[in-house]
Protein backbone atom coordinates (compact mmCIF):
# COMPACT_ATOMS: atom_id res chain seq x y z
CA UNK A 1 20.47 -20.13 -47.42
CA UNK A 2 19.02 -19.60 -44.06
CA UNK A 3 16.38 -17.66 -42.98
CA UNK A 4 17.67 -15.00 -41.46
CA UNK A 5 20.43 -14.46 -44.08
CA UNK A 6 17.25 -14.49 -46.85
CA UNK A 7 15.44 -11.96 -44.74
CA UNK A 8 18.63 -9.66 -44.01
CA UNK A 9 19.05 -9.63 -48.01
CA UNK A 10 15.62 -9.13 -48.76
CA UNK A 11 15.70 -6.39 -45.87
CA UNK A 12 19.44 -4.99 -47.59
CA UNK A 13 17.54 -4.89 -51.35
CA UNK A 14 14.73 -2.92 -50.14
CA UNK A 15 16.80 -0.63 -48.82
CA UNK A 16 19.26 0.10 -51.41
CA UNK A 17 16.51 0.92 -54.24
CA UNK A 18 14.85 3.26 -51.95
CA UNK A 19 18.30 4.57 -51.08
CA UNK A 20 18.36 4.94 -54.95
CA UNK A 21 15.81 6.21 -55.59
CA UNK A 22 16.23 9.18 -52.43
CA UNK A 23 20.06 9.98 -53.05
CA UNK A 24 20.79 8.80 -56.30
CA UNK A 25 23.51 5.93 -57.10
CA UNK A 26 25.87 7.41 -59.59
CA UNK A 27 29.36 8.29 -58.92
CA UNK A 28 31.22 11.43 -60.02
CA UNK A 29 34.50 10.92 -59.03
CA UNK A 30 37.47 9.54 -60.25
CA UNK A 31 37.94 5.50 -59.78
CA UNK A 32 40.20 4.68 -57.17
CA UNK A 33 43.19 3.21 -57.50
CA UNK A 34 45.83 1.30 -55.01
CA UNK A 35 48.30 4.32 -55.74
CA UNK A 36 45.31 6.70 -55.06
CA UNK A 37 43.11 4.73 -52.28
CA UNK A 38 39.74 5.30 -51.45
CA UNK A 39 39.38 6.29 -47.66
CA UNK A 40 36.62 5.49 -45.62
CA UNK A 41 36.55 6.28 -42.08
CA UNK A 42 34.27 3.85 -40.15
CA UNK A 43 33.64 4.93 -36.72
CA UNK A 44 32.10 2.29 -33.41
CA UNK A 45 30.29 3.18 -30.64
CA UNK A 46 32.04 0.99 -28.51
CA UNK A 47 35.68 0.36 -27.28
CA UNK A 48 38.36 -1.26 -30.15
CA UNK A 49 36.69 -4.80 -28.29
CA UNK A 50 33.97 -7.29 -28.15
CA UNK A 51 32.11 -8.37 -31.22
CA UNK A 52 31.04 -5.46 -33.01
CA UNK A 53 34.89 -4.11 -33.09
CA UNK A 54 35.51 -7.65 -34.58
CA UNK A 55 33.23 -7.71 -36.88
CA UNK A 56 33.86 -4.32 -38.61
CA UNK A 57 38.06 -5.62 -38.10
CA UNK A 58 36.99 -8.64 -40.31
CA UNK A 59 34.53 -6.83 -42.95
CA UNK A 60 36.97 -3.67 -43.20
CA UNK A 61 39.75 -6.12 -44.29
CA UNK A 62 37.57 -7.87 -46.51
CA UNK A 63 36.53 -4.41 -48.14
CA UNK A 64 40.62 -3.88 -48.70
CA UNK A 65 40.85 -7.00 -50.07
CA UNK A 66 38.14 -7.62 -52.41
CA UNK A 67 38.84 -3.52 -53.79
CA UNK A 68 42.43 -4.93 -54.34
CA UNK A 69 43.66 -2.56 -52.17
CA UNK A 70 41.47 0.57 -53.89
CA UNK A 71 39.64 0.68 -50.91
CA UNK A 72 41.64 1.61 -47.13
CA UNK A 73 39.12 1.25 -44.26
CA UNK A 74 39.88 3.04 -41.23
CA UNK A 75 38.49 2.14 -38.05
CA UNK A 76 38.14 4.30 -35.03
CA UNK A 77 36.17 2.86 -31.65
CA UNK A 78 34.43 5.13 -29.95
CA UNK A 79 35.91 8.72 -28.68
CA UNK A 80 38.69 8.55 -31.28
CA UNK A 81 36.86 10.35 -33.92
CA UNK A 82 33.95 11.21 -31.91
CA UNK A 83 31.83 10.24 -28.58
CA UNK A 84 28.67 7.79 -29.39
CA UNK A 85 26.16 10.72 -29.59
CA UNK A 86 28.68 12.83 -31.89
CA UNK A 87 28.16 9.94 -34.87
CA UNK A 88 25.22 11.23 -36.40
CA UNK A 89 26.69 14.53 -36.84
CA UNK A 90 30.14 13.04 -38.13
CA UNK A 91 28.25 11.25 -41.18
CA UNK A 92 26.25 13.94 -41.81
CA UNK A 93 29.09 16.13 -41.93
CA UNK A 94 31.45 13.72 -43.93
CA UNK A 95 33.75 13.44 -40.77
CA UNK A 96 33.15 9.74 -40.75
CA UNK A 97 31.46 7.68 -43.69
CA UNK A 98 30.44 4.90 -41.52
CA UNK A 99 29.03 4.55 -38.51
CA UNK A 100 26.89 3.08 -35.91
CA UNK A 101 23.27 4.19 -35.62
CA UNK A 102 20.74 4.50 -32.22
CA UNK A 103 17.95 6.20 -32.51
CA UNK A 104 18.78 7.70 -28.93
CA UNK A 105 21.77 9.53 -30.48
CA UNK A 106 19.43 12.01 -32.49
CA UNK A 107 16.18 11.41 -29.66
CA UNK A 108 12.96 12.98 -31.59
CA UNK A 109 14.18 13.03 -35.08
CA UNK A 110 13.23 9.15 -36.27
CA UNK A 111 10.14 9.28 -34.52
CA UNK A 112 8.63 6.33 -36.71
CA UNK A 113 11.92 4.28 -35.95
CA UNK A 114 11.22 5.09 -31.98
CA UNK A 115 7.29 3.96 -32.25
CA UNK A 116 9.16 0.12 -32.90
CA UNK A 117 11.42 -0.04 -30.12
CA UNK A 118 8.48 0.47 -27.37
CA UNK A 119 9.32 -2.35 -24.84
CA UNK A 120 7.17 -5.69 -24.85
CA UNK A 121 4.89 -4.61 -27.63
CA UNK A 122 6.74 -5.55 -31.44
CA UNK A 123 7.99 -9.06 -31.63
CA UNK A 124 11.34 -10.27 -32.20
CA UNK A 125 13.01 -12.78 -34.13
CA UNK A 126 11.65 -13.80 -37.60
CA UNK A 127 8.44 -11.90 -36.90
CA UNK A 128 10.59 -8.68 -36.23
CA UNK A 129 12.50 -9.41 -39.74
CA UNK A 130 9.48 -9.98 -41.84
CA UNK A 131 7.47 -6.91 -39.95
CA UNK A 132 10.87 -4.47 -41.41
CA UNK A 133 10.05 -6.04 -44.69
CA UNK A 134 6.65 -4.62 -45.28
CA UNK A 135 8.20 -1.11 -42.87
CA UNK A 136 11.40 -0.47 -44.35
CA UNK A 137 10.51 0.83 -47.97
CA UNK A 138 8.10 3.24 -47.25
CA UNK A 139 8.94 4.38 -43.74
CA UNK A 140 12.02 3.86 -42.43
CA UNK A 141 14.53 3.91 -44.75
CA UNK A 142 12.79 7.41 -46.06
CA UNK A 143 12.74 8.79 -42.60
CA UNK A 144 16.83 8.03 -42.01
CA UNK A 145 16.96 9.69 -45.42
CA UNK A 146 15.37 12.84 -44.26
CA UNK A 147 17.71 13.48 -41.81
CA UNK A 148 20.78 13.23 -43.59
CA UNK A 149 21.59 9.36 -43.05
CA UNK A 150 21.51 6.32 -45.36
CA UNK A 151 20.60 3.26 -43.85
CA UNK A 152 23.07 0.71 -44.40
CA UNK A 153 21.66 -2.29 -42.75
CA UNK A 154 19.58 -2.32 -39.65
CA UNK A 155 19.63 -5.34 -36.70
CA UNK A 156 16.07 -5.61 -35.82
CA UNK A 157 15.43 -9.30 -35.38
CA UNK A 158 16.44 -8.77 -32.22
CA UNK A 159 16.83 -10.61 -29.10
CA UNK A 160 15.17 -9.73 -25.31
CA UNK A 161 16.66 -8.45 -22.23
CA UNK A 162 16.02 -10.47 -19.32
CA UNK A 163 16.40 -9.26 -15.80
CA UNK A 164 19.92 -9.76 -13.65
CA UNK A 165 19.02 -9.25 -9.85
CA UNK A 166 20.47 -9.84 -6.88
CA UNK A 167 16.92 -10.70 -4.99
CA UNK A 168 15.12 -13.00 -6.32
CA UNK A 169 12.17 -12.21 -9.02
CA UNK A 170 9.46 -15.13 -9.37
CA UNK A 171 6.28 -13.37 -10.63
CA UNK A 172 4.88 -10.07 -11.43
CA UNK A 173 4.19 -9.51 -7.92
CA UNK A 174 7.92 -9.00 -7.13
CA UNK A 175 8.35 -6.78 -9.86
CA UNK A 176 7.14 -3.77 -7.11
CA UNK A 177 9.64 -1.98 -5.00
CA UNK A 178 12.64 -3.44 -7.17
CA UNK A 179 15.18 -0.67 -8.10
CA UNK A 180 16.22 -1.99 -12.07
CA UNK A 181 18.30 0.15 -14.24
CA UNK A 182 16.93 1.48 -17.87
CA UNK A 183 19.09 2.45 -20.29
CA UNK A 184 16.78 4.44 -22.34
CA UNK A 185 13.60 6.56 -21.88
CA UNK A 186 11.22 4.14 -23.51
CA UNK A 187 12.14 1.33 -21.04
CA UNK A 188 11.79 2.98 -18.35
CA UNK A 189 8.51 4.08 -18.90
CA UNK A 190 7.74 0.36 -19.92
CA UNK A 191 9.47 -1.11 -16.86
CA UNK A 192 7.26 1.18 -14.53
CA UNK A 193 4.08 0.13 -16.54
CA UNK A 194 4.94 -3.16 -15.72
CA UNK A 195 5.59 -2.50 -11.91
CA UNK A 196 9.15 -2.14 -11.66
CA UNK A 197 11.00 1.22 -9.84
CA UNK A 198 13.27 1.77 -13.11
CA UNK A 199 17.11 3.92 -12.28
CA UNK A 200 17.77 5.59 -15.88
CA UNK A 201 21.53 4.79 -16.06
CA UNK A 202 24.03 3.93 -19.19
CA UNK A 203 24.64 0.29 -19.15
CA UNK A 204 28.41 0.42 -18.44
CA UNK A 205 27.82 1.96 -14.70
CA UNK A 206 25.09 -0.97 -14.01
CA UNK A 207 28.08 -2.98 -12.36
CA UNK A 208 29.15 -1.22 -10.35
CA UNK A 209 25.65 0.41 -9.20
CA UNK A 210 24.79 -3.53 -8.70
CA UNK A 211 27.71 -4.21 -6.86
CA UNK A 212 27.04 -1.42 -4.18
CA UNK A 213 23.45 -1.96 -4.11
CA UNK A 214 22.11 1.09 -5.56
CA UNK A 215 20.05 -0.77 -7.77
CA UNK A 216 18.39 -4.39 -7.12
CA UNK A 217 18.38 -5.64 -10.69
CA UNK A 218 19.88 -5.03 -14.72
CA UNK A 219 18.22 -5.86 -17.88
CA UNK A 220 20.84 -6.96 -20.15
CA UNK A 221 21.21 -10.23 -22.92
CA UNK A 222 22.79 -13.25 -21.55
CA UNK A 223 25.90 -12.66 -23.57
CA UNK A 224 26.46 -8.83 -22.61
CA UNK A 225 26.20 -9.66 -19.39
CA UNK A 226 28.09 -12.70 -19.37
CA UNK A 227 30.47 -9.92 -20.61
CA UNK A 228 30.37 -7.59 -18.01
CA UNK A 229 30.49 -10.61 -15.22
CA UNK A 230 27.34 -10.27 -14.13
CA UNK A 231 27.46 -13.02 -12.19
CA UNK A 232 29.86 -11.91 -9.77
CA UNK A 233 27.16 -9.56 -8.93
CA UNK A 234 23.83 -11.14 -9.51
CA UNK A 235 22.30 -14.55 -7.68
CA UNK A 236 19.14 -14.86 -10.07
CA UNK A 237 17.40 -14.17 -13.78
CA UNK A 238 13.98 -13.87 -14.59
CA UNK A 239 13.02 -14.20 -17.86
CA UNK A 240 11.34 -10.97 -18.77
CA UNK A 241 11.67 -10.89 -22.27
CA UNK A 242 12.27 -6.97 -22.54
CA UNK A 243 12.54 -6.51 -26.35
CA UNK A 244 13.51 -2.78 -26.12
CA UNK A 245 16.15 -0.81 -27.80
CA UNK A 246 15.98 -3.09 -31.29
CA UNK A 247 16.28 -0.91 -33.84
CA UNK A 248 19.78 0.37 -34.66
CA UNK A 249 22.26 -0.67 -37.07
CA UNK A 250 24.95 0.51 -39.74
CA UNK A 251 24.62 3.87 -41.58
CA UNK A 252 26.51 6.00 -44.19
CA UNK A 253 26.95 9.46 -45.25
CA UNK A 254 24.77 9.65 -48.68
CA UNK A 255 27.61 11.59 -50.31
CA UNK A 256 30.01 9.02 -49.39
CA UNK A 257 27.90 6.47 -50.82
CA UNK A 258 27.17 8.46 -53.67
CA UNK A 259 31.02 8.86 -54.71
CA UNK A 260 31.78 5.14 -54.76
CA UNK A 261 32.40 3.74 -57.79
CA UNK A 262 29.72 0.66 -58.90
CA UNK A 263 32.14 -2.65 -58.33
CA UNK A 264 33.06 -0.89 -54.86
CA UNK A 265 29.89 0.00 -53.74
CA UNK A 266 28.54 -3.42 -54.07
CA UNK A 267 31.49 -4.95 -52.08
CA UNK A 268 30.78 -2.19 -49.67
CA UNK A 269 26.78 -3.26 -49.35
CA UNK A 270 27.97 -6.69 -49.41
CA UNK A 271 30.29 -6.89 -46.58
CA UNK A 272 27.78 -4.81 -44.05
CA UNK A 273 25.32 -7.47 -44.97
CA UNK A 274 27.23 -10.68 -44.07
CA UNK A 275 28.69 -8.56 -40.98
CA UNK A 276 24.82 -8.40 -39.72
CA UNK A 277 24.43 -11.86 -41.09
CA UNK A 278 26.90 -13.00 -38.73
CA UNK A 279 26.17 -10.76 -36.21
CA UNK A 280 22.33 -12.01 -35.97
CA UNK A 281 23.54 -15.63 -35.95
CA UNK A 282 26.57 -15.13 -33.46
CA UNK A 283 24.25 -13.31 -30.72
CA UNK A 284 21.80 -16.38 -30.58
CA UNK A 285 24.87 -18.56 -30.24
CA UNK A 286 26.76 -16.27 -27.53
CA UNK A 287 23.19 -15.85 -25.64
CA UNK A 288 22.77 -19.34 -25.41
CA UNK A 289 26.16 -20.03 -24.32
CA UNK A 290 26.29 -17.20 -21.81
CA UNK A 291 23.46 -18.75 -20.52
CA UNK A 292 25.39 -21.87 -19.66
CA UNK A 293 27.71 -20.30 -18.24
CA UNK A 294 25.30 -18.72 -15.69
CA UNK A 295 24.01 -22.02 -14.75
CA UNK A 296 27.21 -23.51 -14.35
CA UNK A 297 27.85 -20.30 -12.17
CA UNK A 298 24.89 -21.44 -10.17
CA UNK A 299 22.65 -18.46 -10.81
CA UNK A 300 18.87 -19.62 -10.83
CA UNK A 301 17.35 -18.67 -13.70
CA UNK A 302 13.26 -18.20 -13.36
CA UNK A 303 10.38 -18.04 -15.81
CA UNK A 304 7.00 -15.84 -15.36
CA UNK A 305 3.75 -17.34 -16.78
CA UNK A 306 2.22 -17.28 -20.12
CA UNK A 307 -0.37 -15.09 -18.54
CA UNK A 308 2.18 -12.33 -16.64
CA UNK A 309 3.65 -12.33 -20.21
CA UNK A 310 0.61 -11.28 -22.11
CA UNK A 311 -0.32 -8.94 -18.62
CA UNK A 312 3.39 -7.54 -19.59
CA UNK A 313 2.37 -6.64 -23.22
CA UNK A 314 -0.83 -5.14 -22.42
CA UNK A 315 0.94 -2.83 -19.78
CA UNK A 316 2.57 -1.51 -22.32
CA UNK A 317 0.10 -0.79 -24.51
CA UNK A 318 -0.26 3.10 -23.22
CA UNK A 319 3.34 4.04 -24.78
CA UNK A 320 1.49 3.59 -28.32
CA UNK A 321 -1.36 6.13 -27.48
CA UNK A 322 1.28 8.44 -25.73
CA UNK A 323 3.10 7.95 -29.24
CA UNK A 324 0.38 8.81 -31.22
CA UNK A 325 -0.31 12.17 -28.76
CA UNK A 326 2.76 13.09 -29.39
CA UNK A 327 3.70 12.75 -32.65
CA UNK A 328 -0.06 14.31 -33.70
CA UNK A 329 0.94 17.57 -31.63
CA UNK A 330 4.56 17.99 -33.70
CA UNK A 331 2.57 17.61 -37.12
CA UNK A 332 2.45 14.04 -37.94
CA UNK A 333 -0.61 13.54 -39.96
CA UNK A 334 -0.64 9.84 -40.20
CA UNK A 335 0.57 8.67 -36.62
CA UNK A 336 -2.52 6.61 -35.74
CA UNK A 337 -2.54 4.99 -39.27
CA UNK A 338 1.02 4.39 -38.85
CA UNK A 339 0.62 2.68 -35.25
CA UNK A 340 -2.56 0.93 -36.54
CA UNK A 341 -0.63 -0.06 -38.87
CA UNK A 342 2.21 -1.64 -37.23
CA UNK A 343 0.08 -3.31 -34.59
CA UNK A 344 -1.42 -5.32 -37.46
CA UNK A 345 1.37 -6.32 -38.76
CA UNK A 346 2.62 -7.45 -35.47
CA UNK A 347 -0.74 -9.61 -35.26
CA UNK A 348 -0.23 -10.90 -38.19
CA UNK A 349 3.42 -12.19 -38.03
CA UNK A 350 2.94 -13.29 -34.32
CA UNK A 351 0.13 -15.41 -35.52
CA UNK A 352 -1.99 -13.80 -33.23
């Protein structure tokens, strides 16, 4: 077994006996049957394309097969059962039993969840996966809990952004002037700590706002925006290594969870596992091959120094304090020990 599979079902069992444990795991229904089918509705927050569409096409089939047919999985991308920022409120209301989880669709209410994705400062990769290890029990997974959500599976090993420009970005020193679009509040404020003059913008009008100059540079993964053709639009990457937005995965609606029979419920918990198995191990190969592709494009890819890196993390560093500021004005009693907290463990499994 590979790492990363070992560490996503070390990461899954944590999770399910604090799920437990918070919502309870017995069912009071009736067992399914193929006559009488279990329906789940399992919503996207992306178009009925690309990987994550084929990934819940593959795992929703398997569900239906494996239940024998007691099980009927229906999919819906996003805007068919509800917009992205509508899923929270269709699990919690039993609209949808499964769906896809960003913190930025509920902004404010997974505050501990948020302090993680600050941009440059948590690791990624195996760090990242043996950090949610020690995190999950006792914060996270509690924290989805309390707002009507049970974590499924979350994909926090993560992989970083790099930046897609048009001009050409060789060192910190160029980062000043250059108009680069942020898809979310935290990387913003971490892109202008760093020196950049971030646009706040969703990711599917970067394109075009690339192609007509309104902005001089995108960060994006090599495979998202070998995707979105990039290349058509960009001359150059630097490797920035913005590990932002991480934290986000699959969730359920407890009740839902709650109403499924033993034998099902493991298939269920199964399933979203190897789905994030493969998702985790697919992204590495697509970034790598996207890569490629930009190369073979001709796009010049450039690297910063060691020392802009670190100079990069420390930039950063204010978004924890702000954190802490914040979260001790709306009542959190333990926001610096939680921060501390975190920071060590991000010593610790960076080797630092």
């Amino acid at each position: 077994m590979n790492k990363t599979k070992y560490a996503l079902y070390i990461c899954l069992a944590l999770i399910l006996a604090v799920n437990c444990a918070l919502i309870g795991c017995s069912s009071s229904t009736a067992s399914p049957t193929k006559e009488n089918p279990l329906v789940l509705r399992w919503v996207a927050a992306g178009p009925a394309a690309g990987p994550f569409w084929e990934l819940m096409q593959k795992h929703s089939k398997l569900i239906e097969d494996r239940t024998n047919g007691r099980v009927v999985v229906e999919l819906y991308p996003a805007g068919a059962l509800c917009e992205p920022l509508g899923i929270p409120d269709a699990l919690k209301s039993g609209v949808a039993d499964i769906g896809f989880i960003h913190p930025s669709f509920i902004p404010g209410q997974l505050p501990k969840t948020e302090l993680l994705m600050i941009p440059f400062v948590f690791p990624i990769g195996e760090s990242r996966v043996k950090m949610n290890e020690e995190l999950m029990p006792k914060y996270i997974v509690p924290e989805w809990a309390n707002v009507g959500l049970k974590m499924m599976l979350p994909y926090t090993k993560g992989s970083a952004r790099q930046a897609f420009s048009k001009i050409p970005i060789r060192s910190m020193k160029d980062f000043k002037g250059v108009k680069i679009a942020a898809t979310s509040g935290l990387a913003a404020k971490a892109l202008q700590l760093v020196g950049f003059s971030p646009v706040n913008m969703p990711g599917q009008e970067t394109y075009l706002a690339l192609e007509k100059g309104v902005i001089d540079a995108a960060t994006q993964w090599f495979w998202s925006a070998d995707q979105s053709k990039y290349q058509e639009v960009c001359s150059y990457v630097t490797m920035i290594d913005l590990s932002a937005d991480e934290y986000y995965g699959w969730a359920m609606n407890p009740d839902s969870y709650k109403r499924l029979p033993s034998d099902i419920r493991k298939i269920v918990e199964e399933e979203i596992l190897s789905a994030g198995t493969e998702y985790e191990t697919n992204t590495a190969q697509w970034d790598n091959e996207s890569r490629q592709r930009f190369l073979d494009a001709g796009i010049e890819i450039l690297t910063l120094t060691e020392a802009e890196h670190q100079q990069m993390i420390q930039s950063a560093q204010p978004l924890i304090e702000e954190w802490i500021t914040t979260q001790e004005k709306a009542g959190m009693k333990d926001a610096r020990d939680f921060a501390e907290y975190c920071l060590k463990l991000s010593d610790k499994y960076s080797g630092k």
